[in-house]
PDB file of N, CA and C in Angstrom:
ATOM      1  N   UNK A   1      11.884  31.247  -6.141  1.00  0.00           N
ATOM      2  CA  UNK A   1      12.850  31.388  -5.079  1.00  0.00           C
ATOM      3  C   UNK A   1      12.268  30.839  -3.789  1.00  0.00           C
ATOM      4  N   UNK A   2      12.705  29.841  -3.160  1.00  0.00           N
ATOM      5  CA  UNK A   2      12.540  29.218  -2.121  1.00  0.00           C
ATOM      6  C   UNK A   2      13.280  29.693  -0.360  1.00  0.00           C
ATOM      7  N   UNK A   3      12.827  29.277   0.651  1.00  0.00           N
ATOM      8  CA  UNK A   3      13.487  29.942   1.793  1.00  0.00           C
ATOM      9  C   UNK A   3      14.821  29.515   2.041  1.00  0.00           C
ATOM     10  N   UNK A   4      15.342  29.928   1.905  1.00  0.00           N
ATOM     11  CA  UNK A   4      16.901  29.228   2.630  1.00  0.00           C
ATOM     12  C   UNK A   4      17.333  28.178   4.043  1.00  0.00           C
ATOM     13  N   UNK A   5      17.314  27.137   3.539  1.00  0.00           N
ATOM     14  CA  UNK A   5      17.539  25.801   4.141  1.00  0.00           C
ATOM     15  C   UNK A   5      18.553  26.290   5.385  1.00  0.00           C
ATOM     16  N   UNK A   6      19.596  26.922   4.994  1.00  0.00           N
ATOM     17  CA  UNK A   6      20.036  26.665   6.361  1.00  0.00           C
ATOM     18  C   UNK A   6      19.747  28.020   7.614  1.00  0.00           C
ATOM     19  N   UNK A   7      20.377  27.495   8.619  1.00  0.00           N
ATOM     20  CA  UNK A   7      20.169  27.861   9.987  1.00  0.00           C
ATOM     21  C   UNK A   7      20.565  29.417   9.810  1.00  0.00           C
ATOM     22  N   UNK A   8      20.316  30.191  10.593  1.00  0.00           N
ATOM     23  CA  UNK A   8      20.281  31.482  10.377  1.00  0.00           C
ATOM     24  C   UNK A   8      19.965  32.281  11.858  1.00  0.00           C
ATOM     25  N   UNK A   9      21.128  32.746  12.624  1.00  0.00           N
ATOM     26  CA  UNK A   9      20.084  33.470  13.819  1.00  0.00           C
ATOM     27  C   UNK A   9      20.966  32.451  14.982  1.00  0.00           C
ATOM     28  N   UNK A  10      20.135  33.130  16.231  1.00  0.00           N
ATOM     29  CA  UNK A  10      20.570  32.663  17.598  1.00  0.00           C
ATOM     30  C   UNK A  10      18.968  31.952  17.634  1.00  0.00           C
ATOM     31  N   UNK A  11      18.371  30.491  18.094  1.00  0.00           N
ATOM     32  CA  UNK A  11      17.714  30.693  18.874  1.00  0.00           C
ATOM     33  C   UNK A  11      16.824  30.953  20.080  1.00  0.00           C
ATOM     34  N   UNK A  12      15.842  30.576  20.070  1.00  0.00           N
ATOM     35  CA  UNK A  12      14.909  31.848  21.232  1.00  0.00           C
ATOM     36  C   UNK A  12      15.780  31.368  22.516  1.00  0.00           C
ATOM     37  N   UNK A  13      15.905  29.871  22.546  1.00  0.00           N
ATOM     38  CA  UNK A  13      16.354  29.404  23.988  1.00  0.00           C
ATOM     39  C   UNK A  13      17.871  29.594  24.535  1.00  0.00           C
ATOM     40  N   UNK A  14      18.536  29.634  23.332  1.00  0.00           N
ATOM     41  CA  UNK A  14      20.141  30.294  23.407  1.00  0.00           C
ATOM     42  C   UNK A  14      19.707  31.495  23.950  1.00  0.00           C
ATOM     43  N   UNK A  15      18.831  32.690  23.610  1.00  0.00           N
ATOM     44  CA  UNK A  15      19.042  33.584  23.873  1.00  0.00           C
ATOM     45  C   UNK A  15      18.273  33.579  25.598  1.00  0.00           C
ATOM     46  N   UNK A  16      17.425  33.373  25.840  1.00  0.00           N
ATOM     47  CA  UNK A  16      17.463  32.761  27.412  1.00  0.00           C
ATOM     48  C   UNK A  16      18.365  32.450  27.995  1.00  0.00           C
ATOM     49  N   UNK A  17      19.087  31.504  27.647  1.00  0.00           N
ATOM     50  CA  UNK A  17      20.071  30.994  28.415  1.00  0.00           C
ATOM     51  C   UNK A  17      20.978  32.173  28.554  1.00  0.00           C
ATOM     52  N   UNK A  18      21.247  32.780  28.046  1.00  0.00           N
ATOM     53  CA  UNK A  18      22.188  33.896  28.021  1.00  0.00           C
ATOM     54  C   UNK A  18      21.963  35.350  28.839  1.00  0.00           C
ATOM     55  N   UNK A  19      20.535  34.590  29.062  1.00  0.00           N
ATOM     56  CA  UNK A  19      19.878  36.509  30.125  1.00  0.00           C
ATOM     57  C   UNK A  19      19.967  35.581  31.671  1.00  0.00           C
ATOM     58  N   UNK A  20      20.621  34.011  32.048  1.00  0.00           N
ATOM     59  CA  UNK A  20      20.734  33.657  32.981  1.00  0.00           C
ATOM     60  C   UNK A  20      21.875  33.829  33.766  1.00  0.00           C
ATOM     61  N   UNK A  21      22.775  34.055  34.574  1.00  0.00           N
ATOM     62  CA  UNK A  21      23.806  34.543  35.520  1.00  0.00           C
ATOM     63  C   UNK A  21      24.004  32.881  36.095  1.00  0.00           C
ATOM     64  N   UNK A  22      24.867  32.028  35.467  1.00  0.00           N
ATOM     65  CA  UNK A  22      25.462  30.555  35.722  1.00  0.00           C
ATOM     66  C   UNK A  22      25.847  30.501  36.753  1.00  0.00           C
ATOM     67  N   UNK A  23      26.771  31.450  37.110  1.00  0.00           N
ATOM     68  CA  UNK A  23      27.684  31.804  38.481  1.00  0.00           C
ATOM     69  C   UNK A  23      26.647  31.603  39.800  1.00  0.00           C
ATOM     70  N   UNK A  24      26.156  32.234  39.718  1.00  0.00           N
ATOM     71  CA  UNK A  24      24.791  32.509  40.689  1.00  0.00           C
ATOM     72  C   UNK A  24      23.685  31.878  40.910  1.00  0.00           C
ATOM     73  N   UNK A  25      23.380  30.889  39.635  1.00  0.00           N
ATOM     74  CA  UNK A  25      22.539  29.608  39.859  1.00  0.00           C
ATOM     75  C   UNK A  25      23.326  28.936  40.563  1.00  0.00           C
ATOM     76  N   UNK A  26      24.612  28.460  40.335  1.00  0.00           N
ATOM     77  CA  UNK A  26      25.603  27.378  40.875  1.00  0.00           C
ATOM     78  C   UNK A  26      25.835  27.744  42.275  1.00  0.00           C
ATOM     79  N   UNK A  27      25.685  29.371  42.626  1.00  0.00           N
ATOM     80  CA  UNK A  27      26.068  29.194  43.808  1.00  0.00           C
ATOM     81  C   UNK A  27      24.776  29.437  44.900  1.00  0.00           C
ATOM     82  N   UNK A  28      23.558  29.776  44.433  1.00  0.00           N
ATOM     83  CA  UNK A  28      22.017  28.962  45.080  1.00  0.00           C
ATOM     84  C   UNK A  28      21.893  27.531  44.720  1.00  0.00           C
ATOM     85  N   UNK A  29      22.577  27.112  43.858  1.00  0.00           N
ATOM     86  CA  UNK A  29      22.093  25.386  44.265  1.00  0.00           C
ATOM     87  C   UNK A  29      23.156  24.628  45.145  1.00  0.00           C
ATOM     88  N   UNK A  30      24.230  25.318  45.328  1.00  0.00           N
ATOM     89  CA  UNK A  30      25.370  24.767  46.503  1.00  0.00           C
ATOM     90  C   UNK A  30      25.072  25.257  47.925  1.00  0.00           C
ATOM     91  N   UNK A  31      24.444  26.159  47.919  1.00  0.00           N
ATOM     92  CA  UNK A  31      23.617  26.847  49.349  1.00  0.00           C
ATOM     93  C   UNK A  31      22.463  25.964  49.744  1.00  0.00           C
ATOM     94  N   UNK A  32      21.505  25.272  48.756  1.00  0.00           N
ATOM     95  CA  UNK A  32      20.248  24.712  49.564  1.00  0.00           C
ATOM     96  C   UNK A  32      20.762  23.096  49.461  1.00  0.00           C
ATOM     97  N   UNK A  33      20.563  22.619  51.442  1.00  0.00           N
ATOM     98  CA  UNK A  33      21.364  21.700  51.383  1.00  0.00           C
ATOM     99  C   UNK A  33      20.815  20.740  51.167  1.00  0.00           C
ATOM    100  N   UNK A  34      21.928  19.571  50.855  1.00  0.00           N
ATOM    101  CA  UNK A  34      21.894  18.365  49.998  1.00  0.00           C
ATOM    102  C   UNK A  34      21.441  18.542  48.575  1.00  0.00           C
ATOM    103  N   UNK A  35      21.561  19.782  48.433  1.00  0.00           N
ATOM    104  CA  UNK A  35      21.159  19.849  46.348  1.00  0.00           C
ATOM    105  C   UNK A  35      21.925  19.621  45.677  1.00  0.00           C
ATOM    106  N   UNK A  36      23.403  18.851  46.083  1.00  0.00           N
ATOM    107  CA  UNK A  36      24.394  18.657  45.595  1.00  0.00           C
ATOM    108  C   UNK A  36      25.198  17.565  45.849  1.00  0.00           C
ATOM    109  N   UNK A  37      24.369  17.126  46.619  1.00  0.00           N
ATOM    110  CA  UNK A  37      25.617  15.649  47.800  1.00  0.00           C
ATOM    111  C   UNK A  37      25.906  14.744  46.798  1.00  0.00           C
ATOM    112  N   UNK A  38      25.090  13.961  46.017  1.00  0.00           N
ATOM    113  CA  UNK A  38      25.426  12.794  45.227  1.00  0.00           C
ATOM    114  C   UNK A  38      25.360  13.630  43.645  1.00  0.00           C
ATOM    115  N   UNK A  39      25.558  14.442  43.635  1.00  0.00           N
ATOM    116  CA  UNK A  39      25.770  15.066  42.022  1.00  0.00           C
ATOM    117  C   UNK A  39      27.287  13.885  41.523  1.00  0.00           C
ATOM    118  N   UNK A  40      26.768  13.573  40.086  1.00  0.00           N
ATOM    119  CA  UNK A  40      28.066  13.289  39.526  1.00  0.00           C
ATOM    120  C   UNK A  40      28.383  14.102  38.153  1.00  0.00           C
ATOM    121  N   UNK A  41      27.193  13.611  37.513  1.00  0.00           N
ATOM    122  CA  UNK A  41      27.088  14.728  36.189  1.00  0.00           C
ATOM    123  C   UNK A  41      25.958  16.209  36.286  1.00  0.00           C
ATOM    124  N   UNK A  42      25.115  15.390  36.480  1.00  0.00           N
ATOM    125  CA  UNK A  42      23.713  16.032  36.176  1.00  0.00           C
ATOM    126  C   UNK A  42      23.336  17.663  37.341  1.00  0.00           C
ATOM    127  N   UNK A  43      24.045  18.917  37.565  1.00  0.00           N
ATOM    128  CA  UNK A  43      24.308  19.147  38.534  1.00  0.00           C
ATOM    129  C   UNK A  43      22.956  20.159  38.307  1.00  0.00           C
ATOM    130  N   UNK A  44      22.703  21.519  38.973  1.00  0.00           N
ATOM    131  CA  UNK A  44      21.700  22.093  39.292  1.00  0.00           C
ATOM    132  C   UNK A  44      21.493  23.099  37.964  1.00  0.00           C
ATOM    133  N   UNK A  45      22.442  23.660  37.168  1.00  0.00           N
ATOM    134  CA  UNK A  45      22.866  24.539  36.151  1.00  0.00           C
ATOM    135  C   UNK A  45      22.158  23.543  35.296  1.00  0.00           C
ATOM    136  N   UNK A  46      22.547  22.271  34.654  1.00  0.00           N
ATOM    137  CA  UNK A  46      22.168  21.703  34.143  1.00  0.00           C
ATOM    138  C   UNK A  46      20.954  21.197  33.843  1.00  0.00           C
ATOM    139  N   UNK A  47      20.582  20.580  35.243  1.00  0.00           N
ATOM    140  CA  UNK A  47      19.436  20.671  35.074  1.00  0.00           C
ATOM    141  C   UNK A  47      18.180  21.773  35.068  1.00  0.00           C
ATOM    142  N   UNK A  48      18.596  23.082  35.174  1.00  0.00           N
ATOM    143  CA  UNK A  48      17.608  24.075  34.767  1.00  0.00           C
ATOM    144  C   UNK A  48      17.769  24.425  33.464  1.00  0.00           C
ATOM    145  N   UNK A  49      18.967  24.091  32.816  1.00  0.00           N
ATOM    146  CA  UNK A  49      19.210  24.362  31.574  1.00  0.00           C
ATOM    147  C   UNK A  49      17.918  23.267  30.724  1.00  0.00           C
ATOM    148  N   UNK A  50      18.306  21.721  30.873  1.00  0.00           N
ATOM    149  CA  UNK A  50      17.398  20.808  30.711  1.00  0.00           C
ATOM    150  C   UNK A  50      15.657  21.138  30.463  1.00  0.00           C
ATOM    151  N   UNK A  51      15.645  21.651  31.804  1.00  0.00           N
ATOM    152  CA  UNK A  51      14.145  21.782  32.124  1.00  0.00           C
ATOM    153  C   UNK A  51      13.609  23.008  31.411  1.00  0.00           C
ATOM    154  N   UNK A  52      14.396  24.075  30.850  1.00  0.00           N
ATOM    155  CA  UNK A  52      13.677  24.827  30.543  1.00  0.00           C
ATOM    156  C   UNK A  52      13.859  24.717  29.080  1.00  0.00           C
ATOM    157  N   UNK A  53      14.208  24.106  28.173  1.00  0.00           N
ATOM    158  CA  UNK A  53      14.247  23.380  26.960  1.00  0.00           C
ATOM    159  C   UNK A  53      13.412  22.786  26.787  1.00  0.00           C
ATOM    160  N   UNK A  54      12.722  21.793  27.961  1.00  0.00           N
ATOM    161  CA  UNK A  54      11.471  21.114  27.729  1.00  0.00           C
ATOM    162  C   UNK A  54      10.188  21.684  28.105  1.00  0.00           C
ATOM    163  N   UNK A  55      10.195  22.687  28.843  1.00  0.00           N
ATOM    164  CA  UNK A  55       8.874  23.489  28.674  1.00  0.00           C
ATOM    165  C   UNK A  55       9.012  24.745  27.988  1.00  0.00           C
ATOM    166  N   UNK A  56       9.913  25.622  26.850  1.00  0.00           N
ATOM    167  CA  UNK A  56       9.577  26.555  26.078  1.00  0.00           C
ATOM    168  C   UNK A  56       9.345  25.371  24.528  1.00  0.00           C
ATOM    169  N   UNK A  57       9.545  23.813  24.900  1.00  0.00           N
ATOM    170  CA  UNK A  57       9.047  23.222  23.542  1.00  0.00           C
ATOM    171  C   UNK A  57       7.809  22.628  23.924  1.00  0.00           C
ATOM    172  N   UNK A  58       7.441  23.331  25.097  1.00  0.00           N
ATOM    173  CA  UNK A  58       5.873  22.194  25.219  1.00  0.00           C
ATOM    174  C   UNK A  58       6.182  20.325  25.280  1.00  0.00           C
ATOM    175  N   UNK A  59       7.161  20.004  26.167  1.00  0.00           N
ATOM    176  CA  UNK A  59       7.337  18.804  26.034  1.00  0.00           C
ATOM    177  C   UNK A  59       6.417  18.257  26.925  1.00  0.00           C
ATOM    178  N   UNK A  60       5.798  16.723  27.448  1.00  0.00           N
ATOM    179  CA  UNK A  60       5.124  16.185  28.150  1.00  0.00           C
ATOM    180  C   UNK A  60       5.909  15.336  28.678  1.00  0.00           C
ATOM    181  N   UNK A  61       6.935  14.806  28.315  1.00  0.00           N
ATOM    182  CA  UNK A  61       7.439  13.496  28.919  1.00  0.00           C
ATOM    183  C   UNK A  61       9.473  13.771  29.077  1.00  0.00           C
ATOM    184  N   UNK A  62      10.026  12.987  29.647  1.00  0.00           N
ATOM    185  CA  UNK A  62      11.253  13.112  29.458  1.00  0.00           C
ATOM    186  C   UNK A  62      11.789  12.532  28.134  1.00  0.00           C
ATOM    187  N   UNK A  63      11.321  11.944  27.539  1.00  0.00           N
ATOM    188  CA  UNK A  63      11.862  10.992  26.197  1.00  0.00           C
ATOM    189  C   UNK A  63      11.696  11.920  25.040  1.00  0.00           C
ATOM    190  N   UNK A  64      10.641  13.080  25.213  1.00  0.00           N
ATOM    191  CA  UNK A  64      10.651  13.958  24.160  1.00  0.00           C
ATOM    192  C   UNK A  64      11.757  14.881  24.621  1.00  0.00           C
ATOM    193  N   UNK A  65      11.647  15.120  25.442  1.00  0.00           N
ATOM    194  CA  UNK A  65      13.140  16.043  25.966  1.00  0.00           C
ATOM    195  C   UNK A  65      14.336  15.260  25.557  1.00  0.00           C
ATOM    196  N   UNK A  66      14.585  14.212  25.602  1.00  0.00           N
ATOM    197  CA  UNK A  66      15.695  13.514  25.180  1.00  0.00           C
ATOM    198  C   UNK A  66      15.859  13.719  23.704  1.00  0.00           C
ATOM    199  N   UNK A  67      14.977  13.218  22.983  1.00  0.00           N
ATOM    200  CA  UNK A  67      14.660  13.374  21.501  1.00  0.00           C
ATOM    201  C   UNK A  67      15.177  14.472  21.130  1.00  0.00           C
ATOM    202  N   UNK A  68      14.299  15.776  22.105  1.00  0.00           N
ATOM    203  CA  UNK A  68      14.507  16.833  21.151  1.00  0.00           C
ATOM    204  C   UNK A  68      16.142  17.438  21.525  1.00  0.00           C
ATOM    205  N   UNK A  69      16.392  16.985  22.775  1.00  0.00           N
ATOM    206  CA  UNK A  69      18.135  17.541  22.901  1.00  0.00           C
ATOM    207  C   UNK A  69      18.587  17.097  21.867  1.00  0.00           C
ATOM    208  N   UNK A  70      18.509  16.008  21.315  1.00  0.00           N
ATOM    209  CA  UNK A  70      19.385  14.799  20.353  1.00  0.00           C
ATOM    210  C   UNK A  70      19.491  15.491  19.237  1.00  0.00           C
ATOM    211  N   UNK A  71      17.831  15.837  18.629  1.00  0.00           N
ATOM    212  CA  UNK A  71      17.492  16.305  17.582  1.00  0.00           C
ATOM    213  C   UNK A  71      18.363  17.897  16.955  1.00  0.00           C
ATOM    214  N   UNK A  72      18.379  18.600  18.283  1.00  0.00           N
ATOM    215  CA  UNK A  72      18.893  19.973  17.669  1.00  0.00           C
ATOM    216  C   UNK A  72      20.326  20.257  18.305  1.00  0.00           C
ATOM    217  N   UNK A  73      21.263  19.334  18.728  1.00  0.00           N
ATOM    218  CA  UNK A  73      22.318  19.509  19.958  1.00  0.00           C
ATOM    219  C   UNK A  73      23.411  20.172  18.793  1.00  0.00           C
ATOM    220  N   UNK A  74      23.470  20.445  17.759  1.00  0.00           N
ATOM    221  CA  UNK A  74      24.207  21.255  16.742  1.00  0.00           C
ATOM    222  C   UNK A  74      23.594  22.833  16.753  1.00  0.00           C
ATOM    223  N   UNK A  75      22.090  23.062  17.489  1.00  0.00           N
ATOM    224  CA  UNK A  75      21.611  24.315  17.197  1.00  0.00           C
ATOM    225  C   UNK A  75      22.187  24.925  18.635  1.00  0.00           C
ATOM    226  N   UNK A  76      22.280  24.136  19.264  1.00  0.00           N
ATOM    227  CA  UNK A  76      22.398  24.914  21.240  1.00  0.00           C
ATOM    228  C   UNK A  76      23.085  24.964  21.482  1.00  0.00           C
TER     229      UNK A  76
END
């Protein structure tokens, strides 16, 4: 009997994301100024979402962060 292949569970970083208050990031990054002037996509939520994906995986570079969004964007 072998482990079971598929996915199973929340993981660790879903569940982070979920002890974060969105509302309240969005509205400290619209308070400190110009943290928002030329936003089109990439806004402050996002990018803490981003950033902390790449350091609970130990990433070094942005291209592994890219990779690994790519890699698991069905798990998150």
């Amino acid at each position: 009997m072998g482990k079971s292949t598929h996915f199973i569970g929340q993981p660790v970083y879903n569940q982070v994301i979920k002890l974060l208050d969105k509302q309240q990031i969005k509205k400290i990054s619209l308070e400190t100024p110009r943290s928002e002037a030329y936003v089109k996509r990439l806004d402050g939520w996002t990018h803490l979402v981003i950033m902390l994906f790449g350091v609970l995986k130990h990433f070094d570079s942005l291209r592994e962060v890219e990779i690994g969004m790519k890699a698991e964007v069905n798990k998150l």
